[in-house]
C-alpha atoms as a PDB file:
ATOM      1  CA  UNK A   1     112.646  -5.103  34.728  1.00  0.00           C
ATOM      2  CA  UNK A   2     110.289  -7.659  33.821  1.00  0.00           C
ATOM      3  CA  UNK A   3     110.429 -10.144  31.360  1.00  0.00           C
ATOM      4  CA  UNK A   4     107.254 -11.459  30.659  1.00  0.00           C
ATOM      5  CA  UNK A   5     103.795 -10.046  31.173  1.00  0.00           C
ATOM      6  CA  UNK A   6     100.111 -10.590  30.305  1.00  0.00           C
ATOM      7  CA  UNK A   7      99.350  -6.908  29.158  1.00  0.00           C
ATOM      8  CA  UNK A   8     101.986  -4.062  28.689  1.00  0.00           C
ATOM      9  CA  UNK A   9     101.004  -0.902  28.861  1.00  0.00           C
ATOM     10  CA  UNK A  10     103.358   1.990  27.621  1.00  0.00           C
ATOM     11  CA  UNK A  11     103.336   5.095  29.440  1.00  0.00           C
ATOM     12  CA  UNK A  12     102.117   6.123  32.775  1.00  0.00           C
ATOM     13  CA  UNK A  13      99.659   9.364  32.866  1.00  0.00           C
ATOM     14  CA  UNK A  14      96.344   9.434  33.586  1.00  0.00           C
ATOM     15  CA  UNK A  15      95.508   7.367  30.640  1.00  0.00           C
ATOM     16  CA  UNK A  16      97.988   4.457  31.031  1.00  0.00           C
ATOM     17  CA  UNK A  17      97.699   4.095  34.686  1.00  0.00           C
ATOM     18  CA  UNK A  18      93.638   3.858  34.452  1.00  0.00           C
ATOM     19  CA  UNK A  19      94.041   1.067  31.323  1.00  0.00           C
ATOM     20  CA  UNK A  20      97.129  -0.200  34.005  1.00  0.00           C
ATOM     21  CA  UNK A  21      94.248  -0.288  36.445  1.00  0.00           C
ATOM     22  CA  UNK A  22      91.063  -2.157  35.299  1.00  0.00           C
ATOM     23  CA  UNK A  23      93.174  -4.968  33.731  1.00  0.00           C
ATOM     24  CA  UNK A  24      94.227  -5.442  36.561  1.00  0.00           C
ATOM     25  CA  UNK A  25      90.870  -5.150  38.468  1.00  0.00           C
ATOM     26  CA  UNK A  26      89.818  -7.630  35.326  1.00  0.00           C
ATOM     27  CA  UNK A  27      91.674 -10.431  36.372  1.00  0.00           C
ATOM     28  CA  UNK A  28      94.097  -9.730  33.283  1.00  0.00           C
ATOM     29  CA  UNK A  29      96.838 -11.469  34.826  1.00  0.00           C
ATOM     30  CA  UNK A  30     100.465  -9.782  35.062  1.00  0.00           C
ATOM     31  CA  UNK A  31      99.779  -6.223  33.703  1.00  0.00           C
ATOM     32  CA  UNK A  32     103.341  -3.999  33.475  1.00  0.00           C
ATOM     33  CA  UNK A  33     103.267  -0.035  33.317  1.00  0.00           C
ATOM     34  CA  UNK A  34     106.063   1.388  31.627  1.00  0.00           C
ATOM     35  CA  UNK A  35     107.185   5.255  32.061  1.00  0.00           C
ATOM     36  CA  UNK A  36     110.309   6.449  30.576  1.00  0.00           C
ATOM     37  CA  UNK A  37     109.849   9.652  33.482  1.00  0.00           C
ATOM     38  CA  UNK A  38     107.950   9.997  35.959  1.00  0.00           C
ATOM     39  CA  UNK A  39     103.986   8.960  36.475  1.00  0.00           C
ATOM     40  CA  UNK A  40     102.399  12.019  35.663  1.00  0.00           C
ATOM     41  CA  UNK A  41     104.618  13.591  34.627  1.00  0.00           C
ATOM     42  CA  UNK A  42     103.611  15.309  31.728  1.00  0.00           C
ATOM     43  CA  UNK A  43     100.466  16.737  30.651  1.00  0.00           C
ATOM     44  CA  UNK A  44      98.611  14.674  33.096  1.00  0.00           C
ATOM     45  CA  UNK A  45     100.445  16.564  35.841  1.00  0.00           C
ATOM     46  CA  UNK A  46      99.456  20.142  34.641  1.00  0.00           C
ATOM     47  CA  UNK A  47      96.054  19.419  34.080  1.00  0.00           C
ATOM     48  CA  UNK A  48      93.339  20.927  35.685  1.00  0.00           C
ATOM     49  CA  UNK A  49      91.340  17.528  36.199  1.00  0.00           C
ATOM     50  CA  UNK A  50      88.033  19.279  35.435  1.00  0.00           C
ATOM     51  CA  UNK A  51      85.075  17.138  36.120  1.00  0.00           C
ATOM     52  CA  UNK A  52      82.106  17.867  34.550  1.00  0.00           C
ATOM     53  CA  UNK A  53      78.974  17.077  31.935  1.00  0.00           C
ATOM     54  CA  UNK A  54      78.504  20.917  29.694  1.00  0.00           C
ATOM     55  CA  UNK A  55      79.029  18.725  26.663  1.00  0.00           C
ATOM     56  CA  UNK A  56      76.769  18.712  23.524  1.00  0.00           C
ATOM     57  CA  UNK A  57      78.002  15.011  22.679  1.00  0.00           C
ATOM     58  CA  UNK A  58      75.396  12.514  23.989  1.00  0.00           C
ATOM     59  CA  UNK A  59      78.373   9.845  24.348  1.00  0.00           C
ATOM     60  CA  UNK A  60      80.480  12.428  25.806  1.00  0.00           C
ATOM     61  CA  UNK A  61      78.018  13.305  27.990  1.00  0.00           C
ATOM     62  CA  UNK A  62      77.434   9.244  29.457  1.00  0.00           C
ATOM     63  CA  UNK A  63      81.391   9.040  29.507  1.00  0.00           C
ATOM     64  CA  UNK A  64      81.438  12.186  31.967  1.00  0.00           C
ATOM     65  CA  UNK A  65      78.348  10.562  34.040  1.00  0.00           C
ATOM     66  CA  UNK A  66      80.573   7.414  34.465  1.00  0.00           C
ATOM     67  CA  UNK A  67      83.761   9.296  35.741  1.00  0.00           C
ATOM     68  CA  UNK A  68      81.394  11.370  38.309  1.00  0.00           C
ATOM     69  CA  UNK A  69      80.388   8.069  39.813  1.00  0.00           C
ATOM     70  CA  UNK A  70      83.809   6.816  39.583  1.00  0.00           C
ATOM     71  CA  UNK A  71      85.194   9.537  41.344  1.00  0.00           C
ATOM     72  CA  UNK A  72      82.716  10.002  43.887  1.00  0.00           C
ATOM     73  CA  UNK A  73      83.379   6.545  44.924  1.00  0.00           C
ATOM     74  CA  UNK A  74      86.827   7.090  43.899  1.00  0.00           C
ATOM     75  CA  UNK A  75      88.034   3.874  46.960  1.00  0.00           C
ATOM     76  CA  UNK A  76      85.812   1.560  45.604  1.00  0.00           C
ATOM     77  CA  UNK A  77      86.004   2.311  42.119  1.00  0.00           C
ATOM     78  CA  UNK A  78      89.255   3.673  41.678  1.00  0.00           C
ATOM     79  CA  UNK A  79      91.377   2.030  44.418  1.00  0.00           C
ATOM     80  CA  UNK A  80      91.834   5.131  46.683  1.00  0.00           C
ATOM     81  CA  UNK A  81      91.732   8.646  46.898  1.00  0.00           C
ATOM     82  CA  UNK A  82      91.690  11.266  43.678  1.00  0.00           C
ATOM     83  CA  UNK A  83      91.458  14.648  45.743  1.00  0.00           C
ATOM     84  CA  UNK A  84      87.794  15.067  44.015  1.00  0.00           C
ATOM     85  CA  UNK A  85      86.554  17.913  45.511  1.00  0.00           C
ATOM     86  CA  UNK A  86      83.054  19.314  44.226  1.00  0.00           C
ATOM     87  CA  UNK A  87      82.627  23.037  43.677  1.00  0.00           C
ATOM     88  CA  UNK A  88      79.701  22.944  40.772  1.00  0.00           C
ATOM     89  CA  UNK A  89      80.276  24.425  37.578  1.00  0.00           C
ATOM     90  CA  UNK A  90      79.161  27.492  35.924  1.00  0.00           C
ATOM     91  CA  UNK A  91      78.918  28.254  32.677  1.00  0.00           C
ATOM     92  CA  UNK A  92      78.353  31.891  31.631  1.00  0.00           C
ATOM     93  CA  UNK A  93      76.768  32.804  28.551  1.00  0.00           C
ATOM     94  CA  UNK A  94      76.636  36.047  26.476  1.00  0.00           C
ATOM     95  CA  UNK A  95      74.172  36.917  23.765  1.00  0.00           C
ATOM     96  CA  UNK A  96      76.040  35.474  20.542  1.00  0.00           C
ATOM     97  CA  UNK A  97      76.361  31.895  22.384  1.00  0.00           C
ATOM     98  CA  UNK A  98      72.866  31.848  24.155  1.00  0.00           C
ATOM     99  CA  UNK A  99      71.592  29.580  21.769  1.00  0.00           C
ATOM    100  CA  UNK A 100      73.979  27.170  21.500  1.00  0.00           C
ATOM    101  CA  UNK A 101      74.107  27.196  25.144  1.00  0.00           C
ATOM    102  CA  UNK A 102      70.732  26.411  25.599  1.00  0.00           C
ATOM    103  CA  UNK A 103      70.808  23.741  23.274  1.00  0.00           C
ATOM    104  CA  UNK A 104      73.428  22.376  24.995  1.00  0.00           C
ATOM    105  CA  UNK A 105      71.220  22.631  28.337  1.00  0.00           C
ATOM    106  CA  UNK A 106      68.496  20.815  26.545  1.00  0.00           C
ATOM    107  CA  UNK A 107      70.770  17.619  25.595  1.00  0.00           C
ATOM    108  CA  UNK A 108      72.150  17.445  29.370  1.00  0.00           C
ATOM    109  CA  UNK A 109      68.556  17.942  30.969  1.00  0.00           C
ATOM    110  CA  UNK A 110      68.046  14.324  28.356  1.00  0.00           C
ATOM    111  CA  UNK A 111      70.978  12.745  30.244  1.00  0.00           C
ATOM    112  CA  UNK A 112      70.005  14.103  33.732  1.00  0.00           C
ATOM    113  CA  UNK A 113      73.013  15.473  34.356  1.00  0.00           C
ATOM    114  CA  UNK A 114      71.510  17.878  36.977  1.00  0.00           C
ATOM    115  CA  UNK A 115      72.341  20.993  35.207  1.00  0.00           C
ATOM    116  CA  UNK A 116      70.073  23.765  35.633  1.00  0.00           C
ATOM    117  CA  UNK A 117      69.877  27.079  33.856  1.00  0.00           C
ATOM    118  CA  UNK A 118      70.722  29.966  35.781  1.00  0.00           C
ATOM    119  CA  UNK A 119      69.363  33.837  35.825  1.00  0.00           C
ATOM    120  CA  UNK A 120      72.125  36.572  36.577  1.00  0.00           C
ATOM    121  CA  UNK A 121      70.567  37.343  39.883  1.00  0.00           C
ATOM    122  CA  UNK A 122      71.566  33.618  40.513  1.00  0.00           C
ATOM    123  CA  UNK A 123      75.112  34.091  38.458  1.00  0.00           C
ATOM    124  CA  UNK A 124      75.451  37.160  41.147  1.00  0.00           C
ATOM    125  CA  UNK A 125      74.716  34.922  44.150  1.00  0.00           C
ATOM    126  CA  UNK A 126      76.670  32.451  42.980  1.00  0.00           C
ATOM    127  CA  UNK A 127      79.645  34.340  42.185  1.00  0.00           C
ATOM    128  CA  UNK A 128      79.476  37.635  43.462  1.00  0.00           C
ATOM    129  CA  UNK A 129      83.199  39.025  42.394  1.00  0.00           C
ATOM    130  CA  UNK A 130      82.468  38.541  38.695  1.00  0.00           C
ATOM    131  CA  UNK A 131      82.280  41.094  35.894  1.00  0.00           C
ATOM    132  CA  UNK A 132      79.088  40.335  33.973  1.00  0.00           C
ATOM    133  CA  UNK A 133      79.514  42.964  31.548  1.00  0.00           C
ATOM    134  CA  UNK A 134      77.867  41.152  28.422  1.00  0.00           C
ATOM    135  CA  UNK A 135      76.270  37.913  30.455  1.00  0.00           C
ATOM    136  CA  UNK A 136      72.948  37.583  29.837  1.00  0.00           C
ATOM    137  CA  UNK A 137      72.488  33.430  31.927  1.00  0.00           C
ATOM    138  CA  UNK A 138      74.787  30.876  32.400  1.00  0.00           C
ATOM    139  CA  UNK A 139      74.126  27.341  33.097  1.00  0.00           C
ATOM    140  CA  UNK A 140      75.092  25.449  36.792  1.00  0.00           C
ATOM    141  CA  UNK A 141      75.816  22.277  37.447  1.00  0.00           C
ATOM    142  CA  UNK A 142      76.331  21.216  41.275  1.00  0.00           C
ATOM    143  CA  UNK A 143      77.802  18.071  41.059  1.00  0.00           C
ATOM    144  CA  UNK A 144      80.927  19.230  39.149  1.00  0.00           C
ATOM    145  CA  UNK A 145      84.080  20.047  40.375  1.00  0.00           C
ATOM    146  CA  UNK A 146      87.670  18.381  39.959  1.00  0.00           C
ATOM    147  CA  UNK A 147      90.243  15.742  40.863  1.00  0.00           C
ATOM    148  CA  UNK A 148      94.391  16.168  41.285  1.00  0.00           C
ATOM    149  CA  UNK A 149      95.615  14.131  38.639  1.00  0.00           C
ATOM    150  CA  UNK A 150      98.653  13.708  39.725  1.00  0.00           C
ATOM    151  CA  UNK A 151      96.971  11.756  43.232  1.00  0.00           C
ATOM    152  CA  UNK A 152      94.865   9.823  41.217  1.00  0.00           C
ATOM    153  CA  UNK A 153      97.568   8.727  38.935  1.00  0.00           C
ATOM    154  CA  UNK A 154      99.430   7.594  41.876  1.00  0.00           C
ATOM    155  CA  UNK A 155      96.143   6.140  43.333  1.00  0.00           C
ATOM    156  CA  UNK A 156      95.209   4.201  39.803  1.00  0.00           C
ATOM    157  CA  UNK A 157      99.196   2.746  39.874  1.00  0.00           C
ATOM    158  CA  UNK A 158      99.193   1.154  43.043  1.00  0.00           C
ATOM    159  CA  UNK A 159      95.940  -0.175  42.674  1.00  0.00           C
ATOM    160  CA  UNK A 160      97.010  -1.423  39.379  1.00  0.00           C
ATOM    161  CA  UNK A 161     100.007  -3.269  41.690  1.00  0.00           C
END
């Protein structure tokens, strides 16, 4: 193991392997990873590595902008491939969370996140093997989709090398 370093940065998920990462992309000098297991190997690993902007925090909402354009450049930005794939995202709503729904819609049309509301003749189009008992819209977003953590965990590390 090592014995000095510039930055040390205690355990390797998603979270320690991106700070791991853009030191290192900083210039921060010798930047060691430490992970008692295995990278990933906790809740990192069993996450489903959702991408997406349905958030009704504006600074949430910018955070979730950045990672799209990190992970749609994932080589450049991220040092290799993350296993982004991009399958949109819908979100169905029912009558007792229309509202907020909409007023959700209205802060991510601000941000231009490119989510749109949908109609259920659109929900039906999109998705034709759901039960819509209850739906009454939904909102749809294009761009989102998701990422295997686990890849870009390994992808952040050996960048981070």
């Amino acid at each position: 193991m090592e014995k000095t370093a510039d930055a040390v940065v205690i355990g390797g998920g998603i979270m320690g392997a991106s700070v791991a990462h853009f030191l290192a992309k900083k210039g921060m000098g010798k930047v060691l990873l430490l992970e008692k297991r295995t990278f990933a190997a906790v809740s990192t690993g069993h996450s489903a590595a959702n991408l997406r902007c349905a958030y009704s925090n504006p600074v949430t909402i910018q955070l979730a902008l950045r990672s799209f354009e990190m992970f749609e450049n994932d080589h450049d930005q991220l040092g290799g491939a993350t296993g982004f794939t991009r399958t949109g995202m819908m979100l169905l709503l029912e009558e007792n969370n229309r509202d907020a729904g909409q007023q959700v819609l209205q802060i991510e049309s601000q941000y231009k996140t490119g989510t749109i509301g949908i109609q259920l003749d659109e929900i039906r189009e999109l998705a034709p093997q759901l039960n819509l008992d209850g739906v009454v819209g939904g909102t749809y977003q294009a761009r989102g989709g998701y990422a295997d953590p686990v890849r870009t965990t390994q992808t952040l590390v050996r960048s981070a090398e």
